[in-house]
Each structure stands twice: as structure tokens, then as C-alpha cells.
C-alpha atoms as a PDB file:
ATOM      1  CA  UNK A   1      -6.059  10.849 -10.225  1.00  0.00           C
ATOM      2  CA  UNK A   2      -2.310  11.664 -10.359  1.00  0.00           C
ATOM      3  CA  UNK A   3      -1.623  14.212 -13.167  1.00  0.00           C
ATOM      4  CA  UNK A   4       0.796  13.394 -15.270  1.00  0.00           C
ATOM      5  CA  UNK A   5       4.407  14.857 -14.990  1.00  0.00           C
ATOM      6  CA  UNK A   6       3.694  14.745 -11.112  1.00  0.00           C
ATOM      7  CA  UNK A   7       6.017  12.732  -8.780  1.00  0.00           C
ATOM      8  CA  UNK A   8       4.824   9.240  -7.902  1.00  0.00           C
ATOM      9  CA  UNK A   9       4.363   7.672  -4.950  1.00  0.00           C
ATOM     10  CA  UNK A  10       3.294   4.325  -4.926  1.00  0.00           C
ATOM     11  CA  UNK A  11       1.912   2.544  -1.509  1.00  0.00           C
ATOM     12  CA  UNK A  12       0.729  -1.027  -0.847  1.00  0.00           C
ATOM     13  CA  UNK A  13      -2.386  -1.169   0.854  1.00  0.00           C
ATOM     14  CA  UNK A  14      -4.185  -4.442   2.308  1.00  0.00           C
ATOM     15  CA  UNK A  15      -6.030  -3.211   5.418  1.00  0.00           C
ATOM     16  CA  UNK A  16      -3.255  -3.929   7.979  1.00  0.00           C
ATOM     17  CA  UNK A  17      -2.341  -1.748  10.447  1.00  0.00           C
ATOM     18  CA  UNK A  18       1.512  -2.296   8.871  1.00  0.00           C
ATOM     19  CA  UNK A  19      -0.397  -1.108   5.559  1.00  0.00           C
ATOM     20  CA  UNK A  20      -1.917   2.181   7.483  1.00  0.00           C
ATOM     21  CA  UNK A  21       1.487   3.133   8.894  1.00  0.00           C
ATOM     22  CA  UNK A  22       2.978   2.842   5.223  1.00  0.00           C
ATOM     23  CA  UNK A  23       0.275   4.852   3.626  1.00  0.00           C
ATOM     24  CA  UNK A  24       0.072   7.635   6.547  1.00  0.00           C
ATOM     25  CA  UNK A  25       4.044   7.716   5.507  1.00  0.00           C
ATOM     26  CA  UNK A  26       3.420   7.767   1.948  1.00  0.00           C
ATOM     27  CA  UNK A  27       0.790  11.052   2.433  1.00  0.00           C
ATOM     28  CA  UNK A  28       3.334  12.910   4.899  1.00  0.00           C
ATOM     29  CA  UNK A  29       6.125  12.307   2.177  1.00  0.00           C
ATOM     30  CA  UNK A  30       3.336  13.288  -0.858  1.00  0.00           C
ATOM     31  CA  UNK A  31       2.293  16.214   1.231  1.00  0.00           C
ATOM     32  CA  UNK A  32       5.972  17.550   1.654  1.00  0.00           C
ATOM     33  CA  UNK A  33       7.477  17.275  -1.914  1.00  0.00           C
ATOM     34  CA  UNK A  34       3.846  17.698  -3.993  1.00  0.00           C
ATOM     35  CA  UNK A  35       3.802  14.175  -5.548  1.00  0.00           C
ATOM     36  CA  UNK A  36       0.385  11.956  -5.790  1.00  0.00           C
ATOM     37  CA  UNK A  37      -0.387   9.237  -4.357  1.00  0.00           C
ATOM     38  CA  UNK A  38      -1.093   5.678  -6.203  1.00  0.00           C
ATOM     39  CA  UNK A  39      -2.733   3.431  -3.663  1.00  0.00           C
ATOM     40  CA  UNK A  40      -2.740  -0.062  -4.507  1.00  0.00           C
ATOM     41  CA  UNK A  41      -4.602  -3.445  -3.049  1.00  0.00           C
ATOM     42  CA  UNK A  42      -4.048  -6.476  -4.528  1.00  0.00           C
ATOM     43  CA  UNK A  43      -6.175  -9.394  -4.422  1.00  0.00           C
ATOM     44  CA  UNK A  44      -6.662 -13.385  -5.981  1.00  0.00           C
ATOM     45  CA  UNK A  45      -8.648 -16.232  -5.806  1.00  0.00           C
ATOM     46  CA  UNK A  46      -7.737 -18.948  -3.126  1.00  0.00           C
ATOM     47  CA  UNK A  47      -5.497 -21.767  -4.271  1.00  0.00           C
ATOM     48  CA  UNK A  48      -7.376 -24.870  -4.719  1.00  0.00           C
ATOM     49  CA  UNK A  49      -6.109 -28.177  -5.126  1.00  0.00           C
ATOM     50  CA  UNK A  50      -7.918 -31.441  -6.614  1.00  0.00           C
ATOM     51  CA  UNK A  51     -11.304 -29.357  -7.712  1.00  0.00           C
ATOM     52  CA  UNK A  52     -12.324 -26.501  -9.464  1.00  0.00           C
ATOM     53  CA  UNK A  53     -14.895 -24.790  -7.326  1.00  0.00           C
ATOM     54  CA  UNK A  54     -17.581 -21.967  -8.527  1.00  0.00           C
ATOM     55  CA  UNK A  55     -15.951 -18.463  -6.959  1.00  0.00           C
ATOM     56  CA  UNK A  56     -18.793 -16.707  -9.428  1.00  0.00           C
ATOM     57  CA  UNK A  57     -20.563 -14.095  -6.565  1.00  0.00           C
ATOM     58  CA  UNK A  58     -18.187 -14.003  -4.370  1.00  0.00           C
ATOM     59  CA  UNK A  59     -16.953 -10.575  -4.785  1.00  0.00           C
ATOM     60  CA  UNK A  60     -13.483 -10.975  -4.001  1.00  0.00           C
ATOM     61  CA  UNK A  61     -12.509  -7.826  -6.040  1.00  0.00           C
ATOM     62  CA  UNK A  62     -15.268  -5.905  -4.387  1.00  0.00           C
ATOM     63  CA  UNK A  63     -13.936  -6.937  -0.951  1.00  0.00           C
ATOM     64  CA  UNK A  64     -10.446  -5.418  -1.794  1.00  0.00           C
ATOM     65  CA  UNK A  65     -12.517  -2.093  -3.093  1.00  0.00           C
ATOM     66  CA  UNK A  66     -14.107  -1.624  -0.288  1.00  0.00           C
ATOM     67  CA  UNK A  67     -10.606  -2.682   2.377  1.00  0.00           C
ATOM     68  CA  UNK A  68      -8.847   0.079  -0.093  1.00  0.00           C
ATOM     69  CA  UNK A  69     -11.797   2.954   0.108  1.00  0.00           C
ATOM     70  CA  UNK A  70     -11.892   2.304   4.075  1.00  0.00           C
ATOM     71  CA  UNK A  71      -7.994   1.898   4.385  1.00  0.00           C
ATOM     72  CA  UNK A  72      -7.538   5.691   2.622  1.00  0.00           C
ATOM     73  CA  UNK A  73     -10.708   6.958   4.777  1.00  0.00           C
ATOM     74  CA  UNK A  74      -9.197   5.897   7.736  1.00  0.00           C
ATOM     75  CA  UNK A  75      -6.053   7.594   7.325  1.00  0.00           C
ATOM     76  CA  UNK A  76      -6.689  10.493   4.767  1.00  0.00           C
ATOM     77  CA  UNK A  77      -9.607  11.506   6.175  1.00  0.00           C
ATOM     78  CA  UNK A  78     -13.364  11.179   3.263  1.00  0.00           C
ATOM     79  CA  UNK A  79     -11.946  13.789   1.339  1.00  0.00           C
ATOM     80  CA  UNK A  80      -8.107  14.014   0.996  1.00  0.00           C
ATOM     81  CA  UNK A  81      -6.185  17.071   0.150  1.00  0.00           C
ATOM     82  CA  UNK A  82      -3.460  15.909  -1.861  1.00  0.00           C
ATOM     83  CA  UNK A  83      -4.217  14.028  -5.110  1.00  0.00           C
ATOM     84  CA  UNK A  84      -5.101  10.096  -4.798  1.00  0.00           C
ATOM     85  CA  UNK A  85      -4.878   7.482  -7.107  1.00  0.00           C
ATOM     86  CA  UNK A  86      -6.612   4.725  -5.923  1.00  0.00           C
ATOM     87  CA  UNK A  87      -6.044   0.920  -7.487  1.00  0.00           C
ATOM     88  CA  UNK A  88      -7.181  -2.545  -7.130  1.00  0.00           C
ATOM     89  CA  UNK A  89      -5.535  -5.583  -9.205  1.00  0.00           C
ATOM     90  CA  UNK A  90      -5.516  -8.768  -9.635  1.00  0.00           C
ATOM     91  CA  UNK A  91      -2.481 -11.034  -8.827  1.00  0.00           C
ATOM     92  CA  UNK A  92       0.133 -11.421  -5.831  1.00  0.00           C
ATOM     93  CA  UNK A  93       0.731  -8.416  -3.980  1.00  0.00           C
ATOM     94  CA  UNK A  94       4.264  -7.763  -4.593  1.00  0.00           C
ATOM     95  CA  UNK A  95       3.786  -8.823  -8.678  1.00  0.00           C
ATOM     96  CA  UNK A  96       1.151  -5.889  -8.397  1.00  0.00           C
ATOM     97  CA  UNK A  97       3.460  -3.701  -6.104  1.00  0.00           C
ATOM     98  CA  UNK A  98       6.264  -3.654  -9.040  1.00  0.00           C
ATOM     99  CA  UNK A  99       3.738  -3.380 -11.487  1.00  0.00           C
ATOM    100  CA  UNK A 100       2.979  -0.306  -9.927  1.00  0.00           C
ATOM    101  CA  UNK A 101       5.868   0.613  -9.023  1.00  0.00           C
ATOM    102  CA  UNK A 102       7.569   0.904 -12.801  1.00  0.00           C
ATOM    103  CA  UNK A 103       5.867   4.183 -12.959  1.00  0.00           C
ATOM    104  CA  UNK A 104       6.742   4.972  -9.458  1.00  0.00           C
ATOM    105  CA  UNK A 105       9.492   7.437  -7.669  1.00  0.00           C
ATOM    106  CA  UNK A 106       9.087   5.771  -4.699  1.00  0.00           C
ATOM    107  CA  UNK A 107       7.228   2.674  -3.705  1.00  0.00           C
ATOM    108  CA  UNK A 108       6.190   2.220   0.071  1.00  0.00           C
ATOM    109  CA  UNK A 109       5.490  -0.963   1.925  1.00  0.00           C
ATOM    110  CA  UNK A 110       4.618  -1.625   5.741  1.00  0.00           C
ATOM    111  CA  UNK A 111       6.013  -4.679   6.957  1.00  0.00           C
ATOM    112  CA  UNK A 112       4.427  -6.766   9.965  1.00  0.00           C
ATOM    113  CA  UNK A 113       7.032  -7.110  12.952  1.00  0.00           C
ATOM    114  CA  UNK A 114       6.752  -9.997  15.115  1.00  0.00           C
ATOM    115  CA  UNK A 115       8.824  -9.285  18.670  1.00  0.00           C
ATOM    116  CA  UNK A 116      11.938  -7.890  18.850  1.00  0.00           C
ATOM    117  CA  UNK A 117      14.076 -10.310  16.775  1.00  0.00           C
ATOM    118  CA  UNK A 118      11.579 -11.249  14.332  1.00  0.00           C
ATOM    119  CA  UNK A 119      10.149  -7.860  13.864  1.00  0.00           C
ATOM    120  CA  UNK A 120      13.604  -6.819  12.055  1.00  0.00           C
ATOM    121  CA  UNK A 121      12.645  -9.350   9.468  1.00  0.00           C
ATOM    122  CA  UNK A 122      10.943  -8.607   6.575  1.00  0.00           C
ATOM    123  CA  UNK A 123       7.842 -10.143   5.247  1.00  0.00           C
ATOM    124  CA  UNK A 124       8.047 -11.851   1.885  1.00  0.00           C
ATOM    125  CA  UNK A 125       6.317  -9.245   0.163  1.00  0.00           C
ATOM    126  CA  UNK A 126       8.401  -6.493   1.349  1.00  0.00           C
ATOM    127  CA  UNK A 127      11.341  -8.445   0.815  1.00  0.00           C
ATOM    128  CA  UNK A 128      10.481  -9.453  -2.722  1.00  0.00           C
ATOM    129  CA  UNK A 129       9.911  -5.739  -3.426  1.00  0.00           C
ATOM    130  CA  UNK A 130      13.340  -4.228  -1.775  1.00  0.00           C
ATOM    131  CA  UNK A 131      15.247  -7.143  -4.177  1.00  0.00           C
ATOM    132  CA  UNK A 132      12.870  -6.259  -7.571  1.00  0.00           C
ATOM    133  CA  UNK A 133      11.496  -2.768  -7.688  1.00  0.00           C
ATOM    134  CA  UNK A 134      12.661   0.021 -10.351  1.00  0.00           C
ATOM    135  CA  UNK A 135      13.072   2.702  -8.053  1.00  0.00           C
ATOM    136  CA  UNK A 136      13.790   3.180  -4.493  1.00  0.00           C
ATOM    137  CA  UNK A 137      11.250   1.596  -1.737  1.00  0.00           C
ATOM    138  CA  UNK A 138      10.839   2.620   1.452  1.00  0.00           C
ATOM    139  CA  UNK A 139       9.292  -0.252   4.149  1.00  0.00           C
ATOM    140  CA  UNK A 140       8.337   1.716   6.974  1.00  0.00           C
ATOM    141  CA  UNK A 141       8.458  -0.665  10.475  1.00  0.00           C
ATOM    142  CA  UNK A 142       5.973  -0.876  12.593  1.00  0.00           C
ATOM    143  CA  UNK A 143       5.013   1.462  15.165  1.00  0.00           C
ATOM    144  CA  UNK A 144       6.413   4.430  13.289  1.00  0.00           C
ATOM    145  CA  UNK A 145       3.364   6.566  13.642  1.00  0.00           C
ATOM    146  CA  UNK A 146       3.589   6.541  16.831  1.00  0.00           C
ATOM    147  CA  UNK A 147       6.806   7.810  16.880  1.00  0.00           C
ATOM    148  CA  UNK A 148       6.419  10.358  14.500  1.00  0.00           C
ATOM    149  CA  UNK A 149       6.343  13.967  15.741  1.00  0.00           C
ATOM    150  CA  UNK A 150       3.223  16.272  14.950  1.00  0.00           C
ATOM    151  CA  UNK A 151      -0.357  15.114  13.671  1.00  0.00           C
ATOM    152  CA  UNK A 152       0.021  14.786  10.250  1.00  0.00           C
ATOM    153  CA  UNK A 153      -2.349  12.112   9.326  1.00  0.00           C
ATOM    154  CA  UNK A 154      -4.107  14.189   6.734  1.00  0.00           C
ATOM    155  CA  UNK A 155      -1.880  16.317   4.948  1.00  0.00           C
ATOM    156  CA  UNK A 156      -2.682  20.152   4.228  1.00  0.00           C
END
């Protein structure tokens, strides 16, 4: 849990690899200036049309628990060092994102790049956060990790 008073970061997780770049940005960034970390997954029921069918067992919710818990294992290692806030909700992922973000000094995003034009394009959800959010975002591109200098996938 982030204590309050603490610097917020807020990063959007949905089991990309775009999604682990962002996050293994957010923790650097969290690890450097002492703020927490609020990591968020989104998830919502498929659009039907014409019928109303029975989603009861399905577990959506539990599938975005367990994409989050594996997301931050993968990159913060099973036991973090730096304090972790980790959230699920309901709804479309950059709705949730700004939710999130209103108590947020910084919100990070990955964004998925698609060849060298379309890669400098942002996805909708990125995009829809850079135009809406209440504080500064950061959408980190892909293949920054592997540019980055050092091994700081789990911060000290």
C-alpha cells in the first residue's frame, strides 16, 4: 500500500510486453525519487449484441488478478522493495487509468508500436490518456528496456 503523503505513480498494467516496459519504467522512476507505485488492470465484460448471455463463473475479474500479480512478479521480482499498490477495476482501461490517475503525480502507459511508421502512433488508450489525465503521463515506447543502461528491473 502507498502511504499517504507519498508521491504517486500510477502505471497501466494489462499483461503486454508494452505494459512490462511501462511498469519496469514506473519502478526505476519510484525507486529514484521514493514515490509508490499504484498498479492498475482494468477489465469488462465482452460487448454483446442481440442477447444477454450468463457471464456468472467466468471469472473475468479473477483473470485480470491473476495477469496483474504475474505482470508485477515478472518485473518486480515476488517480493518488491519499494512500496506497491496493486489495483484491479472494472471499466475501459483508460476511464480506469484517469480514475487512477486523479490521485496520481505521474501516470505511465506503454504503448504497442507497429513498424517504424506506425509504431510512432499511439494506441487509443494512450492517446485518450495524454489528451485527459490530471497530471503529467509518461508513455514509454517500445523497446525502451532494452535500451536502458544498467539492470534495474527490481529497484533497491
Amino acid at each position: 500500500m502507498v502511504a499517504s503523503g507519498r508521491q504517486v505513480i500510477v502505471v497501466g498494467v494489462d499483461g503486454s510486453a508494452a505494459s512490462e516496459e511501462a511498469l519496469r519504467w514506473a519502478a526505476r522512476q519510484a525507486g529514484l525519487t521514493g514515490a509508490g507505485l499504484r498498479v492498475v488492470t482494468a477489465w469488462r465484460l465482452p460487448v454483446t449484441y442481440g442477447y444477454a448471455p450468463d457471464y456468472s463463473g467466468v471469472g473475468y475479474q479473477d483473470r485480470a488478478r491473476e495477469t496483474l500479480d504475474a505482470t508485477i512478479g515478472r518485473v518486480l521480482g515476488p517480493t518488491p522493495r519499494l512500496p506497491v499498490d496493486p489495483r484491479v477495476e472494472e471499466g475501459r482501461p483508460a476511464e480506469v487509468l484517469l480514475t487512477a490517475a486523479r490521485e496520481a503525480d505521474l501516470l505511465v502507459v506503454g504503448t504497442r508500436g507497429h513498424g517504424a511508421f506506425a509504431g510512432t502512433l499511439l494506441g487509443s488508450t494512450a492517446q485518450h490518456c495524454v489528451r485527459h489525465a490530471p497530471c503529467p503521463v509518461l508513455v514509454v515506447p517500445p523497446g525502451t528496456a532494452s535500451r536502458s543502461r544498467g539492470t534495474a528491473d527490481r529497484p533497491a
